[in-house]
PDB file of N, CA and C in Angstrom:
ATOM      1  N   UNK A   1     -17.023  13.442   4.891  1.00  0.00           N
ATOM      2  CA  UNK A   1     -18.190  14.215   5.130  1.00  0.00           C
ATOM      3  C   UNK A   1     -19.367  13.301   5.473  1.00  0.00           C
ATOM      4  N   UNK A   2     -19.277  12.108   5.254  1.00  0.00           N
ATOM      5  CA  UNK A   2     -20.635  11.179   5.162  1.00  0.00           C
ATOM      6  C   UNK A   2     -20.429  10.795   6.453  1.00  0.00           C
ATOM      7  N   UNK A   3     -18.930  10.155   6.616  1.00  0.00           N
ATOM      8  CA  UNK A   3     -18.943  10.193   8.511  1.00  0.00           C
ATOM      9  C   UNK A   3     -19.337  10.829   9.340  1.00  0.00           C
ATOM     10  N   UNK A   4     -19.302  12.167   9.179  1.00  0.00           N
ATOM     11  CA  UNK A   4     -19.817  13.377  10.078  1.00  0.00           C
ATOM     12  C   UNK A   4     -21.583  13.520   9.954  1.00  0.00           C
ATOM     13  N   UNK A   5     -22.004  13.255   8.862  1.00  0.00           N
ATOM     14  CA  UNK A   5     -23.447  13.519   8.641  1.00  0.00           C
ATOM     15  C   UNK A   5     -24.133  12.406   8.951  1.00  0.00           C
ATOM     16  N   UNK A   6     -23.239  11.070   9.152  1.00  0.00           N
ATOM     17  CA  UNK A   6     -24.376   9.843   9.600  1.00  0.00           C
ATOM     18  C   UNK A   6     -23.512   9.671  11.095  1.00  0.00           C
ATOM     19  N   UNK A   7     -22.592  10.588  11.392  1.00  0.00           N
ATOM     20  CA  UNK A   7     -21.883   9.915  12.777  1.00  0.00           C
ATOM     21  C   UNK A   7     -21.852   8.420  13.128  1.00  0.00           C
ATOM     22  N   UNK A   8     -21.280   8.339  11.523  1.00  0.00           N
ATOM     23  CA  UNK A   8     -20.510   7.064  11.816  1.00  0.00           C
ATOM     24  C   UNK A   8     -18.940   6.786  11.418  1.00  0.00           C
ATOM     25  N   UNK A   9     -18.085   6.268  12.426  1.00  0.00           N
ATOM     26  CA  UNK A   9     -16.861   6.406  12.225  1.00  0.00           C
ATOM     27  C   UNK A   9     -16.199   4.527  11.508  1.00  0.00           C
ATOM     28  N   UNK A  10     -16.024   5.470  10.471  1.00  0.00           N
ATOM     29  CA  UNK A  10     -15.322   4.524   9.397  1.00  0.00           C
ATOM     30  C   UNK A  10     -13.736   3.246  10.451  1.00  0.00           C
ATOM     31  N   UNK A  11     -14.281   2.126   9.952  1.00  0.00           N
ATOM     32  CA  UNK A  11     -12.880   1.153  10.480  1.00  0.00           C
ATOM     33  C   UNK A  11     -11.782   1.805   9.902  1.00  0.00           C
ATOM     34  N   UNK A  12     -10.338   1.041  10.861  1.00  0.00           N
ATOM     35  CA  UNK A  12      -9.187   1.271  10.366  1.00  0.00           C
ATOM     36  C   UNK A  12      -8.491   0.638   9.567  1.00  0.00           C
ATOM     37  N   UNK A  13      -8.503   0.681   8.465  1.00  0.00           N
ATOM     38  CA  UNK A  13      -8.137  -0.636   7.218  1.00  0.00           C
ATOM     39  C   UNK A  13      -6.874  -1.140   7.898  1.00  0.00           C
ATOM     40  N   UNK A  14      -6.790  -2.403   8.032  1.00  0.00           N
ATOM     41  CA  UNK A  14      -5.049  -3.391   8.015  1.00  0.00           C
ATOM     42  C   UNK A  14      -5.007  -3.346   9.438  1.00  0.00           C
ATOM     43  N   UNK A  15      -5.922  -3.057  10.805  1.00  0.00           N
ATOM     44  CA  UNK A  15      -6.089  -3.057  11.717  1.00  0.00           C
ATOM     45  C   UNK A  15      -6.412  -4.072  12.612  1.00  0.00           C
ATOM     46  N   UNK A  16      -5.273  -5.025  12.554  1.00  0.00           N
ATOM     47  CA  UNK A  16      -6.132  -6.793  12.535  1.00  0.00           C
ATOM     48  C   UNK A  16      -5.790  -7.006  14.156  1.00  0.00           C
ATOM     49  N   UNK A  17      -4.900  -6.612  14.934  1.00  0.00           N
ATOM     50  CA  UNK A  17      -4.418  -7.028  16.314  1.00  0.00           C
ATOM     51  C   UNK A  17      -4.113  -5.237  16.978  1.00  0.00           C
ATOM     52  N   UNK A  18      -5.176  -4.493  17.724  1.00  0.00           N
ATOM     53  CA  UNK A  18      -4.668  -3.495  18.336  1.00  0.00           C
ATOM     54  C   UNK A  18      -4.301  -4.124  19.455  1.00  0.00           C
ATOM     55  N   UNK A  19      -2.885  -2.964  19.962  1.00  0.00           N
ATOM     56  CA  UNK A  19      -1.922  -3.133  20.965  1.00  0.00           C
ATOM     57  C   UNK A  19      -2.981  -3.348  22.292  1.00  0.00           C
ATOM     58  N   UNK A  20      -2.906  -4.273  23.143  1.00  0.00           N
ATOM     59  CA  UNK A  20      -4.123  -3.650  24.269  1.00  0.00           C
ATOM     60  C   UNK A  20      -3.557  -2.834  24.900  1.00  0.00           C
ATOM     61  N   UNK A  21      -2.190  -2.290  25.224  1.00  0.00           N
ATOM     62  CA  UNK A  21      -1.860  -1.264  25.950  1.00  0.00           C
ATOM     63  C   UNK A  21      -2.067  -0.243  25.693  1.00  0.00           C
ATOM     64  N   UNK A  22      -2.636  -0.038  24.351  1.00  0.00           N
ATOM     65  CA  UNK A  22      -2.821   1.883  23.620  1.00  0.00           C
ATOM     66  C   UNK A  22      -4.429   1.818  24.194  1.00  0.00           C
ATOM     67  N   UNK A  23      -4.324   2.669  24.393  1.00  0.00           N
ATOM     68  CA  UNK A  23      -5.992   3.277  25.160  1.00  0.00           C
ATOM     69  C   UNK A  23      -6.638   3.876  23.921  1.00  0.00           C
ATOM     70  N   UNK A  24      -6.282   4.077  22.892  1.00  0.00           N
ATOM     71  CA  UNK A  24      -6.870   4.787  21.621  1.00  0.00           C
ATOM     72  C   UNK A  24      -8.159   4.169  21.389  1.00  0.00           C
ATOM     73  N   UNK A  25      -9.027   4.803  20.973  1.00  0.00           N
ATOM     74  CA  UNK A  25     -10.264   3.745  19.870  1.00  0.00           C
ATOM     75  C   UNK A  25      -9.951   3.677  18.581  1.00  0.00           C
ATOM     76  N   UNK A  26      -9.205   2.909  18.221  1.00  0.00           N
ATOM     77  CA  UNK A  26      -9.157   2.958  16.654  1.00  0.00           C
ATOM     78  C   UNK A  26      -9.857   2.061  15.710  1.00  0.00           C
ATOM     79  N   UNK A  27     -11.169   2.167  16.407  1.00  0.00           N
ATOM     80  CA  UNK A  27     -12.690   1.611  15.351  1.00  0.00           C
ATOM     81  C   UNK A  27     -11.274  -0.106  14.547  1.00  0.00           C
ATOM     82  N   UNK A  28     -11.425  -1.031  15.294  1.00  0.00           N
ATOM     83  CA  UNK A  28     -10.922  -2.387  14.695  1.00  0.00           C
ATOM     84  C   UNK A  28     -12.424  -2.478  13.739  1.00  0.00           C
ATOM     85  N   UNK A  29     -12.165  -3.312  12.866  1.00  0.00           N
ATOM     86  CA  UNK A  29     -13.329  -4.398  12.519  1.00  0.00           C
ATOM     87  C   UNK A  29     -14.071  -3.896  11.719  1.00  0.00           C
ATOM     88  N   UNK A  30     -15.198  -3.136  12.100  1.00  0.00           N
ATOM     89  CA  UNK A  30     -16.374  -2.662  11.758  1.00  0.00           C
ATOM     90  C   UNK A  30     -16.381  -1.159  12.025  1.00  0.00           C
ATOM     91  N   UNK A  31     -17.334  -0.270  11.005  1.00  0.00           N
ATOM     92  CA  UNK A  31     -17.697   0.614  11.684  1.00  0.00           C
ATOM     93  C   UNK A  31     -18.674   1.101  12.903  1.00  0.00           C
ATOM     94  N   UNK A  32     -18.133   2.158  13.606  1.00  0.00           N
ATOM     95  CA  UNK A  32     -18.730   2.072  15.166  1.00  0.00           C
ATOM     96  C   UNK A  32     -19.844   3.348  15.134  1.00  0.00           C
ATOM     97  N   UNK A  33     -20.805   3.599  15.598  1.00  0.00           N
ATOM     98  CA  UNK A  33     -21.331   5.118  15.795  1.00  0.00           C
ATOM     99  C   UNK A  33     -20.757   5.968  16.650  1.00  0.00           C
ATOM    100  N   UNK A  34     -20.651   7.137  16.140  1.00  0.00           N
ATOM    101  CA  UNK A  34     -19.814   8.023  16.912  1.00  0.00           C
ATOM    102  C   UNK A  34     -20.247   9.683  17.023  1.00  0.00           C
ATOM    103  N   UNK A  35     -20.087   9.896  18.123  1.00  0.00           N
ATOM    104  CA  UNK A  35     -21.137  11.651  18.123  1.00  0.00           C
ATOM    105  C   UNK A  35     -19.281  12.592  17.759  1.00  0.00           C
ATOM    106  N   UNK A  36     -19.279  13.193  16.909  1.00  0.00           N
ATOM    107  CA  UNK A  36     -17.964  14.098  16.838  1.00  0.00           C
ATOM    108  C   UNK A  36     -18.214  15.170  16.062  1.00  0.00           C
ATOM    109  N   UNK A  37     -17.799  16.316  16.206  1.00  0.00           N
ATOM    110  CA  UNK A  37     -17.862  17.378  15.398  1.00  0.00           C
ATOM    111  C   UNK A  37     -17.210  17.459  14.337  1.00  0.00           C
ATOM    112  N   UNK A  38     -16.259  17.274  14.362  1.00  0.00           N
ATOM    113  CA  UNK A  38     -15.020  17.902  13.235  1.00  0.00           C
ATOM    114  C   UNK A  38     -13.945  16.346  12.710  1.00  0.00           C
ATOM    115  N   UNK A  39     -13.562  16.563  11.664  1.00  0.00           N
ATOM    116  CA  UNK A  39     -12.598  14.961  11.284  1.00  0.00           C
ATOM    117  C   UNK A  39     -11.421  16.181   9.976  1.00  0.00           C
ATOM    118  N   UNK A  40     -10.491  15.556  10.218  1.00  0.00           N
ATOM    119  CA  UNK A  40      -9.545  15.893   9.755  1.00  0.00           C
ATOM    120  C   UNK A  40      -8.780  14.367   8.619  1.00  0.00           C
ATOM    121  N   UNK A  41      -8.701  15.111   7.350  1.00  0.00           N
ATOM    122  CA  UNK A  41      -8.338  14.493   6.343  1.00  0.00           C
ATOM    123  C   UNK A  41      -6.942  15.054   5.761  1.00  0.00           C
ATOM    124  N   UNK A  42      -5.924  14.016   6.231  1.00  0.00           N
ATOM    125  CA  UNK A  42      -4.200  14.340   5.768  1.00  0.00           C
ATOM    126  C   UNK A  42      -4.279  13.780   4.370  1.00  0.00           C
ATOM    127  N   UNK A  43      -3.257  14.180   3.282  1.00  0.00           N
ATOM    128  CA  UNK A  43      -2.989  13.325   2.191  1.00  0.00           C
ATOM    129  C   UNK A  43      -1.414  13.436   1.930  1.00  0.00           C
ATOM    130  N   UNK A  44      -0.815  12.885   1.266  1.00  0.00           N
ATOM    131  CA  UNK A  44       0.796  13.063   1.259  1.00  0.00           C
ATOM    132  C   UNK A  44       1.073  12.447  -0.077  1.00  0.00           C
ATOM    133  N   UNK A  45       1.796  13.128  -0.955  1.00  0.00           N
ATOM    134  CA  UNK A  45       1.710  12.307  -2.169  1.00  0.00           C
ATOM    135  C   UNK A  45       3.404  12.715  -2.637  1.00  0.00           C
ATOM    136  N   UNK A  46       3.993  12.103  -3.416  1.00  0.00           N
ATOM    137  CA  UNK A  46       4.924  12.199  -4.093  1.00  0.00           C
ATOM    138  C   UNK A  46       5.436  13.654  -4.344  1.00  0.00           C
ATOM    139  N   UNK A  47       6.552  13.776  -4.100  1.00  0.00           N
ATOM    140  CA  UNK A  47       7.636  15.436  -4.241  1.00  0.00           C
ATOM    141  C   UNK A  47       7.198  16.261  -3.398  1.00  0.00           C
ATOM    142  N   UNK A  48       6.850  15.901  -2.087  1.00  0.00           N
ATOM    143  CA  UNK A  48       6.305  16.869  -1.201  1.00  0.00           C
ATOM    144  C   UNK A  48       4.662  17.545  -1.494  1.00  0.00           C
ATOM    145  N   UNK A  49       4.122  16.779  -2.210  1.00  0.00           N
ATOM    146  CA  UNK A  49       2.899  17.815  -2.193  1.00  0.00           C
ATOM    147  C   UNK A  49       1.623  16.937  -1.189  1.00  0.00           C
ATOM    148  N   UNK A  50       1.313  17.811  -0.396  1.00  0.00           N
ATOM    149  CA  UNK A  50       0.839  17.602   0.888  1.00  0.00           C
ATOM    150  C   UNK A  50      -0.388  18.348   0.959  1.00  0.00           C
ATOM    151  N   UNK A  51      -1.335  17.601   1.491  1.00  0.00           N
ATOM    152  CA  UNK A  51      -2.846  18.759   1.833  1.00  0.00           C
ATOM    153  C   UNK A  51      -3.220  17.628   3.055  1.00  0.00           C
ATOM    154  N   UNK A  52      -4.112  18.758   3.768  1.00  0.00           N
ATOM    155  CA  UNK A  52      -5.184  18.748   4.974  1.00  0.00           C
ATOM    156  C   UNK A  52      -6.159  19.367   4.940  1.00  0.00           C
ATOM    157  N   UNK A  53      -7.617  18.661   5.151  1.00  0.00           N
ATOM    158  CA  UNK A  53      -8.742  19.482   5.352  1.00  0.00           C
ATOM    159  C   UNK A  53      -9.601  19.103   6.600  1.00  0.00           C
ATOM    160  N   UNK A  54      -9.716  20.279   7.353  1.00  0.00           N
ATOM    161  CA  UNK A  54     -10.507  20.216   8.509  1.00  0.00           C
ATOM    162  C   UNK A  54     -11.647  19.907   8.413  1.00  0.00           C
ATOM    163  N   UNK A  55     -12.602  19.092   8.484  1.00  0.00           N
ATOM    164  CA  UNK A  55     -14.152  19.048   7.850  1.00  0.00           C
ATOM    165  C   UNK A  55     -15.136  19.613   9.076  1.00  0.00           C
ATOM    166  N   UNK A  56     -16.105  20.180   8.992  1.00  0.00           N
ATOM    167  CA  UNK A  56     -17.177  20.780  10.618  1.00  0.00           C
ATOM    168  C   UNK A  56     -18.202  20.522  10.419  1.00  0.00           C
ATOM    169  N   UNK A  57     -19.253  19.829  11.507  1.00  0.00           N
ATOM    170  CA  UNK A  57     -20.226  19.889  11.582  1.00  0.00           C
ATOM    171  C   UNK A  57     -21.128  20.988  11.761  1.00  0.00           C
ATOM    172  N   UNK A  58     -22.407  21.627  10.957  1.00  0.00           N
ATOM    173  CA  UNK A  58     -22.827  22.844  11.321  1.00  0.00           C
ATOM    174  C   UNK A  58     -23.818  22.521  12.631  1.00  0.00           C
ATOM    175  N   UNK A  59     -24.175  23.098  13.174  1.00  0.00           N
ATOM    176  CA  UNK A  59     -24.715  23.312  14.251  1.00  0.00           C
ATOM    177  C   UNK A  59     -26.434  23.866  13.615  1.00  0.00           C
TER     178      UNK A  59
END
């Protein structure tokens, strides 16, 4: 939520050599500023128990 409210997009932890062939931005290093609406948070934990939350910027 703090990403979305300061539009700033958090680095990718353990992200030490991106591929140069992937066209992705996957924020290396540092965090980057970023204008985005919405961020999506997966979690996966032990015996199948699984959650996702869509997070939104209000307008």
């Amino acid at each position: 939520m703090l990403a979305l409210k300061h539009r700033i997009a958090p680095p990718t932890l353990n992200l030490d050599e991106p591929d140069p062939e992937c066209d992705l931005n996957c924020v290396p290093g540092a965090a980057q500023e970023a204008d985005f609406g919405v961020a999506l948070s997966v979690s996966a934990g032990l015996g199948g128990n699984n959650s996702a939350i869509l997070l939104g910027r209000v307008a």
